[in-house]
C-alpha atoms as a PDB file:
ATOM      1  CA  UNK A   1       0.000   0.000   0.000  1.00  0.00           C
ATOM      2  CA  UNK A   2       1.548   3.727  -1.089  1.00  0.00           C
ATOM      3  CA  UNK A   3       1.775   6.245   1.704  1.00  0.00           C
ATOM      4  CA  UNK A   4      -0.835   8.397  -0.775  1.00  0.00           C
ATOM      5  CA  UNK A   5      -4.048   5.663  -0.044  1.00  0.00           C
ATOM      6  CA  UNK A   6      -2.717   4.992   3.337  1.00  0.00           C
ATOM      7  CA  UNK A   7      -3.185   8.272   4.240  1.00  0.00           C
ATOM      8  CA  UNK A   8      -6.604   8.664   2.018  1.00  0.00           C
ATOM      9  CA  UNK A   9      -7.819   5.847   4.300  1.00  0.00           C
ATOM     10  CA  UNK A  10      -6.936   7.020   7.531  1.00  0.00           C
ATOM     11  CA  UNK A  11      -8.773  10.474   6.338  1.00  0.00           C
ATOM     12  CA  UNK A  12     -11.552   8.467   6.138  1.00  0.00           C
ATOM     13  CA  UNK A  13     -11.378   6.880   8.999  1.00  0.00           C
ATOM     14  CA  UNK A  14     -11.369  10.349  10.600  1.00  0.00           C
ATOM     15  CA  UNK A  15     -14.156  11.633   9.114  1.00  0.00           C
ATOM     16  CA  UNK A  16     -16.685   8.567   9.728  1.00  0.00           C
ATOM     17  CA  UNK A  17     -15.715   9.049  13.202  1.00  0.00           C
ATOM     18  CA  UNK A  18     -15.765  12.711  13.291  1.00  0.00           C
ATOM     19  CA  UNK A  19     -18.967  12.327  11.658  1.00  0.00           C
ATOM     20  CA  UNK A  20     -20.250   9.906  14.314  1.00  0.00           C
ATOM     21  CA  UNK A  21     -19.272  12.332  16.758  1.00  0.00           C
ATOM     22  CA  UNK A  22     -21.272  15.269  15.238  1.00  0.00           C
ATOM     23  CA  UNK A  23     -24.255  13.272  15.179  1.00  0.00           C
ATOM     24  CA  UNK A  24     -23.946  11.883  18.342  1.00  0.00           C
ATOM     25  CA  UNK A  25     -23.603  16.257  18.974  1.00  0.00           C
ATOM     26  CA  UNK A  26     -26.418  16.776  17.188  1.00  0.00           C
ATOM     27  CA  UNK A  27     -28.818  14.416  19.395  1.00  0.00           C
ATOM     28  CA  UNK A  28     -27.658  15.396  22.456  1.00  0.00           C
ATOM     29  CA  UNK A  29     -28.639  19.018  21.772  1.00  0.00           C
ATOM     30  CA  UNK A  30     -31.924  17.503  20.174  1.00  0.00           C
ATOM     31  CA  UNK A  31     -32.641  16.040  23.116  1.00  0.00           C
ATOM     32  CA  UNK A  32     -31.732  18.768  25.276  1.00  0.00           C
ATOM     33  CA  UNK A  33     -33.818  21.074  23.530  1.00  0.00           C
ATOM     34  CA  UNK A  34     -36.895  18.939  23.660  1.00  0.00           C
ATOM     35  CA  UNK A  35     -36.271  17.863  27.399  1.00  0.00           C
ATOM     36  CA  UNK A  36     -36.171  21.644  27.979  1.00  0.00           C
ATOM     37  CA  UNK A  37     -39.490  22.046  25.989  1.00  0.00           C
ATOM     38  CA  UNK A  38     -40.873  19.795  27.982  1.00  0.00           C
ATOM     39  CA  UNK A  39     -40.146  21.277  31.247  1.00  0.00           C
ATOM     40  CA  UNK A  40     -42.263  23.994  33.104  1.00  0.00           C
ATOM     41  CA  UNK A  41     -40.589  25.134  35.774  1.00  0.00           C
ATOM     42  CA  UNK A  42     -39.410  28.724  33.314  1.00  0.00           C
ATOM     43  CA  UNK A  43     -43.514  29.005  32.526  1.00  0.00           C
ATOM     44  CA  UNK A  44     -43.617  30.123  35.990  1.00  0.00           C
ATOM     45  CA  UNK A  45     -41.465  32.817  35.952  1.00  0.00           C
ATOM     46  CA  UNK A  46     -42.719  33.683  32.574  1.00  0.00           C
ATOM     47  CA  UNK A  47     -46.739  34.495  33.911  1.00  0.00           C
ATOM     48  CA  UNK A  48     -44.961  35.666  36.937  1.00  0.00           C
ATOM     49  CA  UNK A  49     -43.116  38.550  34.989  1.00  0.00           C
ATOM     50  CA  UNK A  50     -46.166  39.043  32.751  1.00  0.00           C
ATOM     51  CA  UNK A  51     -48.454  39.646  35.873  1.00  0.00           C
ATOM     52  CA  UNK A  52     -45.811  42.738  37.444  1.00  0.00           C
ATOM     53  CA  UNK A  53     -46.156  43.829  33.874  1.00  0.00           C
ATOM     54  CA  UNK A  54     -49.074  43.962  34.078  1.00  0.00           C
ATOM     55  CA  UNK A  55     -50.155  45.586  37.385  1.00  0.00           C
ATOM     56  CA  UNK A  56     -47.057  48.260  36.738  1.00  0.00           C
ATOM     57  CA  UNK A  57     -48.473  49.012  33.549  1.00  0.00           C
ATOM     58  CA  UNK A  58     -51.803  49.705  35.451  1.00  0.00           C
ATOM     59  CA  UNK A  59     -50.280  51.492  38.140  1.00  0.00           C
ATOM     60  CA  UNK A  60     -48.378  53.889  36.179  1.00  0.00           C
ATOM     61  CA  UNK A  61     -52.000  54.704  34.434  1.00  0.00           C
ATOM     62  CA  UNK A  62     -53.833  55.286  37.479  1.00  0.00           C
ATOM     63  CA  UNK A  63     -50.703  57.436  39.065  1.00  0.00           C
ATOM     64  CA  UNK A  64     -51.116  59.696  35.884  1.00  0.00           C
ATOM     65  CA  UNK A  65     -54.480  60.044  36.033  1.00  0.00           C
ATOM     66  CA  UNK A  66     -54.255  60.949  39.984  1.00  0.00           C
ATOM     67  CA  UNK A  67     -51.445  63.292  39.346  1.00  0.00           C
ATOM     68  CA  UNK A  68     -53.363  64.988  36.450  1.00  0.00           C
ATOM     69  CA  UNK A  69     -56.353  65.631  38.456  1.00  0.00           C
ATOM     70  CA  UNK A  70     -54.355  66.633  41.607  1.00  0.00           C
ATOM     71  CA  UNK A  71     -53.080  69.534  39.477  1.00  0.00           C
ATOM     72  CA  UNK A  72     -55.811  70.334  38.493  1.00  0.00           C
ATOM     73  CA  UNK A  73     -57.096  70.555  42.324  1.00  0.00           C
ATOM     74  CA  UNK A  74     -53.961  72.493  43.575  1.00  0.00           C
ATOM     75  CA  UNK A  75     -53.988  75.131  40.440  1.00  0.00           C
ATOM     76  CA  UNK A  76     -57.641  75.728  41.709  1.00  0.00           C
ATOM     77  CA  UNK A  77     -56.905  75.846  44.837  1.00  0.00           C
ATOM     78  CA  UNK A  78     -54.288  78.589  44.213  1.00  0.00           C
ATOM     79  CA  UNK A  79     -56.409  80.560  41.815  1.00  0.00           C
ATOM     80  CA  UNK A  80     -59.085  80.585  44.638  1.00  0.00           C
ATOM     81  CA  UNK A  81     -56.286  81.885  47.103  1.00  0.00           C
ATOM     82  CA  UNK A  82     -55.639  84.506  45.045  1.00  0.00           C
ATOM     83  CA  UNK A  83     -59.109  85.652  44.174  1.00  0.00           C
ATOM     84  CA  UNK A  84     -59.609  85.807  48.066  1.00  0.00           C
ATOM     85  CA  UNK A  85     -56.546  87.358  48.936  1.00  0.00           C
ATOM     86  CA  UNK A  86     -56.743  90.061  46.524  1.00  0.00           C
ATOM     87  CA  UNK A  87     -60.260  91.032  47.387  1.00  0.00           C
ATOM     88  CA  UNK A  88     -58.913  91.118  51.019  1.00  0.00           C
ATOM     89  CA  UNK A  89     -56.307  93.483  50.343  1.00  0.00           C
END
């Protein structure tokens, strides 16, 4: 045998088994992926972190709204000052 096909076959060689070893790769992450699928201990924190979403979303609405309408109270409030005050004086 020449050194040329010896080597050819022992490239081979390497590849089949480096080819066995990337699908060996290849169904570990498979099933890694579908064993993490599966699982539902992340669907958990998932509706948790929806739900403060949520209720922070609904809190910042209802803060505006109160802060818009306190204003609204305070400028009157002020304007009614004054219109007393200046009659006063």
């Amino acid at each position: 045998m020449s050194k040329r096909s010896l080597l050819s076959n022992q490239s081979n060689a390497a590849i089949a088994i480096g080819g066995n070893q990337m699908r060996h790769e290849r169904w570990k992450l498979r099933g890694g992926l579908q064993n993490l699928l599966r699982r539902e201990d992340g669907q958990d924190l998932v509706e948790y972190v929806l739900l403060a979403a949520l209720i922070s979303t609904a809190i910042i609405t209802v803060m505006r709204a109160v802060a818009t309408q306190l204003i609204a109270l305070v400028n009157h409030i002020v304007a009614t000052l004054a219109t007393v005050l200046s009659s006063i004086l």
